[in-house]
N, C-alpha and C. Protein backbone atom coordinates (compact mmCIF):
# COMPACT_ATOMS: atom_id res chain seq x y z
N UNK A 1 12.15 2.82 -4.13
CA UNK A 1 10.89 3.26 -3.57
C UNK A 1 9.82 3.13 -4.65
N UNK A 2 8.82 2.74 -4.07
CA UNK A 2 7.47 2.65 -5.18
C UNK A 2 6.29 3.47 -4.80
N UNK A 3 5.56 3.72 -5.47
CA UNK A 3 4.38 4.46 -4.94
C UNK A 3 3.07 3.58 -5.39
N UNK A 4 1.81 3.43 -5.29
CA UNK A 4 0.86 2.82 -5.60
C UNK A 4 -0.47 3.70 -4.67
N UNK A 5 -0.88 3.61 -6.01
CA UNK A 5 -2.83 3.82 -5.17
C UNK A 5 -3.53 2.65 -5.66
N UNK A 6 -4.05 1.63 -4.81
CA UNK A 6 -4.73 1.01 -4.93
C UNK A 6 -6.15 0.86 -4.99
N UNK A 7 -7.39 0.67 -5.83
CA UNK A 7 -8.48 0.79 -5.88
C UNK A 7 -9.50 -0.95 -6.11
N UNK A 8 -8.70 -1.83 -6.08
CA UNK A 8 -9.38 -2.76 -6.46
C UNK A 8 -9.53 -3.61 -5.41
N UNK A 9 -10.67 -4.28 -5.90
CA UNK A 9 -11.07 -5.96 -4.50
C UNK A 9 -9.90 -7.11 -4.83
N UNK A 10 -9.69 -7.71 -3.98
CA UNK A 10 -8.72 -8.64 -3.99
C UNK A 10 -9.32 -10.03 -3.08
N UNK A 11 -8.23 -11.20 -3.50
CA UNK A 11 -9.10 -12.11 -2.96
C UNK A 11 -10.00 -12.29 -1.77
N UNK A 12 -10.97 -13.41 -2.50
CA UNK A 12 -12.09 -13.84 -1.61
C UNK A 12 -12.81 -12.79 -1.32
N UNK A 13 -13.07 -12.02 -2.27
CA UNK A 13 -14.25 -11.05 -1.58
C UNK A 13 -15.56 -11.02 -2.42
N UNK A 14 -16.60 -10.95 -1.57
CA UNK A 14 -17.88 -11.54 -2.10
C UNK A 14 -18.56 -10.06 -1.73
N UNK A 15 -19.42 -9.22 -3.15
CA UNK A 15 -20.32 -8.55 -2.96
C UNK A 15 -21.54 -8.78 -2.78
N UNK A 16 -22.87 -8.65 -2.33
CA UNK A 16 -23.88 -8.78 -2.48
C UNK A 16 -24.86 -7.54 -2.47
N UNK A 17 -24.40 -6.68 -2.30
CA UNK A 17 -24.99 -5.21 -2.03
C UNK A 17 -23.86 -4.34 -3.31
N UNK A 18 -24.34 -3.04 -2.84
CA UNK A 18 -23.98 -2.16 -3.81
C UNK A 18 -22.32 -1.62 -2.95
N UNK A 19 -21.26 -1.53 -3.96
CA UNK A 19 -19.97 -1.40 -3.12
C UNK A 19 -19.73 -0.07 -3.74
N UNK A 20 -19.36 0.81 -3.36
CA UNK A 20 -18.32 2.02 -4.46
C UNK A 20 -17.38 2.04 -3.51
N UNK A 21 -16.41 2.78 -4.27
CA UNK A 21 -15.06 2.78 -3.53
C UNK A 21 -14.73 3.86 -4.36
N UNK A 22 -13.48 5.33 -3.56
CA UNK A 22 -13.82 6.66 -4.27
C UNK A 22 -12.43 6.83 -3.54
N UNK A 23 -11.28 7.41 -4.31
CA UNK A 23 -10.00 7.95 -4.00
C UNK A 23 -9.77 9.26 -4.80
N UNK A 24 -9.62 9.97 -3.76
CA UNK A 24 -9.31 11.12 -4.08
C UNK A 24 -8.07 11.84 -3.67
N UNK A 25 -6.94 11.66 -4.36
CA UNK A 25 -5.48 12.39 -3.73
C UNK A 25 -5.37 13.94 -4.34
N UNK A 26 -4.90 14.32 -3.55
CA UNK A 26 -4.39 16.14 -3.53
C UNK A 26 -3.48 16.04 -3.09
N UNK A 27 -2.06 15.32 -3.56
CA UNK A 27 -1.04 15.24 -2.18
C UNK A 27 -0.19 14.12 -3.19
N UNK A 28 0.26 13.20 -2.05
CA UNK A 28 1.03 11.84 -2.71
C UNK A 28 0.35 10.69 -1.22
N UNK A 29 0.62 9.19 -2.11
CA UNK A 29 0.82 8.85 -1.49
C UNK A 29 1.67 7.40 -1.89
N UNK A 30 2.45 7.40 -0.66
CA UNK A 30 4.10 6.42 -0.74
C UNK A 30 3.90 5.42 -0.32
N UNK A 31 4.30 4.40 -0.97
CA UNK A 31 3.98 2.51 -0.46
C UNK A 31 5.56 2.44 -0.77
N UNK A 32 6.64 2.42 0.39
CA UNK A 32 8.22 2.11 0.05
C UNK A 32 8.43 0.71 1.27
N UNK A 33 9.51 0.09 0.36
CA UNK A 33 10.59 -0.92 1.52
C UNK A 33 11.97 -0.36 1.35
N UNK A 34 12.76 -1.32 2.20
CA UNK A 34 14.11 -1.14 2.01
C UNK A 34 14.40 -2.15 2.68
N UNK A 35 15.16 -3.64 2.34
CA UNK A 35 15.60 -4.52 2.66
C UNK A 35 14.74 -5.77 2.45
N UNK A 36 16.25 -6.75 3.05
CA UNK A 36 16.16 -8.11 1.48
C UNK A 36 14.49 -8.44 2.63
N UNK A 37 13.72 -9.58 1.40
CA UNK A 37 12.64 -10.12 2.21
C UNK A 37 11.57 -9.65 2.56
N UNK A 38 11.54 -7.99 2.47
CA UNK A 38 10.85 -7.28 3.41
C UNK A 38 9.31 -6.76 2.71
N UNK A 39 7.79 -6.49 3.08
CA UNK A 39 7.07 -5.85 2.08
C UNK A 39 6.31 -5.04 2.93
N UNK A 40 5.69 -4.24 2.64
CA UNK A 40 4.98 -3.22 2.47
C UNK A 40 3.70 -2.98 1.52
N UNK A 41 2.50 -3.11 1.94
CA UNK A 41 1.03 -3.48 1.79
C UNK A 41 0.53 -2.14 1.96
N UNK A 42 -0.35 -1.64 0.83
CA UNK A 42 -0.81 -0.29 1.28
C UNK A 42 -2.78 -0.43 0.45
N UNK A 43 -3.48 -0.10 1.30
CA UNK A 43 -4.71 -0.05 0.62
C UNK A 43 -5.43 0.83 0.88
N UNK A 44 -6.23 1.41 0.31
CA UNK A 44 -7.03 2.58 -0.04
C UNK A 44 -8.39 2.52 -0.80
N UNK A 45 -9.27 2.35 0.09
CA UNK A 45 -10.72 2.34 -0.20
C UNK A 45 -10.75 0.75 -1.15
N UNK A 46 -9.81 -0.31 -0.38
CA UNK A 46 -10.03 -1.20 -0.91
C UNK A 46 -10.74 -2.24 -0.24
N UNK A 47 -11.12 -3.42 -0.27
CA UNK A 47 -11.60 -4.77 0.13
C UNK A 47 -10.71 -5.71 0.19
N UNK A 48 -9.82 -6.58 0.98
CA UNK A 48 -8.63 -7.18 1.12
C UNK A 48 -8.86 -8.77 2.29
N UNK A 49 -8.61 -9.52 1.10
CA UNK A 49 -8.79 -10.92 2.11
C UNK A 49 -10.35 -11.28 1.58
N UNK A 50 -10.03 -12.45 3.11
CA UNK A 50 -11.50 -13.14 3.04
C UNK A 50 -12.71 -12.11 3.17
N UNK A 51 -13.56 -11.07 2.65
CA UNK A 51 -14.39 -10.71 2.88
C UNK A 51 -15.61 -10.82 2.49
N UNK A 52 -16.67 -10.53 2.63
CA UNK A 52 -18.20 -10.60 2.46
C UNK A 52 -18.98 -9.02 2.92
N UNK A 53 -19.57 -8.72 1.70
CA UNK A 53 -19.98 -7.76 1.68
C UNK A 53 -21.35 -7.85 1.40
N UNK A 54 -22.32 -7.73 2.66
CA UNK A 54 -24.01 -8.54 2.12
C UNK A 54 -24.72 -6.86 1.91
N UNK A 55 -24.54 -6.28 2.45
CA UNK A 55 -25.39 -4.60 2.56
C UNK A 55 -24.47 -4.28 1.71
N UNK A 56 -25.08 -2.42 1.75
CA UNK A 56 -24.21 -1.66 0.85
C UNK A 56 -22.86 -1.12 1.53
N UNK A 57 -22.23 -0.68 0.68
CA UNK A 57 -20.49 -0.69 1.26
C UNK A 57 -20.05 0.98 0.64
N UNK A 58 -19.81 1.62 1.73
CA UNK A 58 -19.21 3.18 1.03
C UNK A 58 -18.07 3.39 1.36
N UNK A 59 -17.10 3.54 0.55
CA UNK A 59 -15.88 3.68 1.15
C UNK A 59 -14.85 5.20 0.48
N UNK A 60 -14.88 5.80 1.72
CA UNK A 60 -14.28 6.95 0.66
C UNK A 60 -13.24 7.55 1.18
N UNK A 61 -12.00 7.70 0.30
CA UNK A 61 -10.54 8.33 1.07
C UNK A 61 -10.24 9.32 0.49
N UNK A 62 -10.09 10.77 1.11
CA UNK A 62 -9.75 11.99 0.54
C UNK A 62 -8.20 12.62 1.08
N UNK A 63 -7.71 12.66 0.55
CA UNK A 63 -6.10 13.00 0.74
C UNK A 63 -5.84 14.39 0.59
N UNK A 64 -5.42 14.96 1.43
CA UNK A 64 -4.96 16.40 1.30
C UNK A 64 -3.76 16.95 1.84
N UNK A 65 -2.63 16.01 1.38
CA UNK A 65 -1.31 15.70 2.09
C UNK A 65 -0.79 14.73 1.55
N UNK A 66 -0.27 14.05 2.95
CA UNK A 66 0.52 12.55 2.41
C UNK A 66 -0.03 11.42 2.98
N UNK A 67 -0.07 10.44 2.81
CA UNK A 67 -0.20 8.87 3.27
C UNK A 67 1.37 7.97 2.77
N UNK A 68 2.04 7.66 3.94
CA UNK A 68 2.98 7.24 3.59
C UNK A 68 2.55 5.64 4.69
N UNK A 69 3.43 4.42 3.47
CA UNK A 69 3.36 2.98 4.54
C UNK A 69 5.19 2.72 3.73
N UNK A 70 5.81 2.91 5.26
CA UNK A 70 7.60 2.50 4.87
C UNK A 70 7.74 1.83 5.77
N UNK A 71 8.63 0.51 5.24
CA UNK A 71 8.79 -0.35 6.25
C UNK A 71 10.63 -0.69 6.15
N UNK A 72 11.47 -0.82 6.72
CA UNK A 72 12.96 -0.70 7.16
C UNK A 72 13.50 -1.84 7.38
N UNK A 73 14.40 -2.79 7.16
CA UNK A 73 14.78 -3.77 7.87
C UNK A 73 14.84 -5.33 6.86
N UNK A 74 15.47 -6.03 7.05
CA UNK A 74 15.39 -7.06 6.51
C UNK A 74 13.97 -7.80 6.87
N UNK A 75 13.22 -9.01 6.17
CA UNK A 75 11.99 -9.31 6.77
C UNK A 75 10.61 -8.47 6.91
N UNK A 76 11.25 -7.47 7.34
CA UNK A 76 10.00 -6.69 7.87
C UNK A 76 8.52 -6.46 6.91
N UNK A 77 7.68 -6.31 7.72
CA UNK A 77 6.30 -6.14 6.84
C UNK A 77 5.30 -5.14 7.46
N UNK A 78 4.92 -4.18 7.07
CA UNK A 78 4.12 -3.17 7.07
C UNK A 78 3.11 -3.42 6.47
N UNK A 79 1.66 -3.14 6.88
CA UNK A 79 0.51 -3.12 6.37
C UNK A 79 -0.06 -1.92 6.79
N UNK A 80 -1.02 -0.97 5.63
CA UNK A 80 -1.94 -0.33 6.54
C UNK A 80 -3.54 -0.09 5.04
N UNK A 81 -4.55 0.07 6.07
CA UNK A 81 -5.63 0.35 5.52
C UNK A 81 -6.20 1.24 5.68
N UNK A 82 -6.88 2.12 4.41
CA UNK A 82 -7.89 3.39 4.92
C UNK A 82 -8.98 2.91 4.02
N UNK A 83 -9.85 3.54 4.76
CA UNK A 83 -11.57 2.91 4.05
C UNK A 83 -11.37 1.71 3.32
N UNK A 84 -11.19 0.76 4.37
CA UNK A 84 -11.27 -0.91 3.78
C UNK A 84 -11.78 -1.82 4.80
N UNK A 85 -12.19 -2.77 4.31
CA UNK A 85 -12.48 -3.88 4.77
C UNK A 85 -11.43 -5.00 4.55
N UNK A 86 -10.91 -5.41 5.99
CA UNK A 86 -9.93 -6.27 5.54
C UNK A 86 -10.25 -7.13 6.45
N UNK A 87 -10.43 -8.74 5.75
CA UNK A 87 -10.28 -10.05 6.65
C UNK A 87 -9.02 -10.71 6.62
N UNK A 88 -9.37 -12.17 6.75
CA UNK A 88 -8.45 -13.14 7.22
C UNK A 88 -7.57 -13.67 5.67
C-alpha cells in the first residue's frame, strides 16, 4: 500500500492566469493497489493532462477524515480527482 498527496501540474498544462492550489489534510489520505498490472491515480488540487488554464484557477481541498482511491484485481485502474482540472 502507498499513500501520496499530490500537489503538482503534470503534463501539457498551460497557465495563463493566476493558479494556486491549497491541500489541507486533518485525516489521511490512501492511494493503494493490489494486483499484477493494476494502478491507481489519485489527485488533489491538481491539474492533470492536456489542460489550459487562460483565467484564474482556485483550487482548494480540505480533508477532515479520509480520502481513500483502492483499486483490486489484476489490470485494474482507478482514478479519482478533487479540486482538479483534468483533460485528455
Amino acid at each position: 500500500m502507498t499513500a501520496a498527496v499530490v500537489t503538482t501540474a503534470q503534463a501539457d498544462v498551460t497557465i495563463k492566469g493566476n493558479n494556486k492550489q491549497t491541500v489541507n489534510v486533518q485525516g489521511a489520505v490512501a492511494n493503494s493497489v493490489v494486483g499484477a498490472a493494476s494502478k491507481a491515480k489519485q489527485s488533489l488540487a491538481s491539474n492533470v493532462g492536456n489542460v489550459t488554464v487562460k483565467g484564474n484557477n482556485t483550487q482548494t481541498i480540505a480533508v477532515q477524515g479520509a480520502v481513500a482511491n483502492s483499486v483490486v484485481g489484476a489490470a485494474s485502474t482507478a482514478e479519482q480527482h478533487l479540486g482538479s482540472n483534468v483533460g485528455n
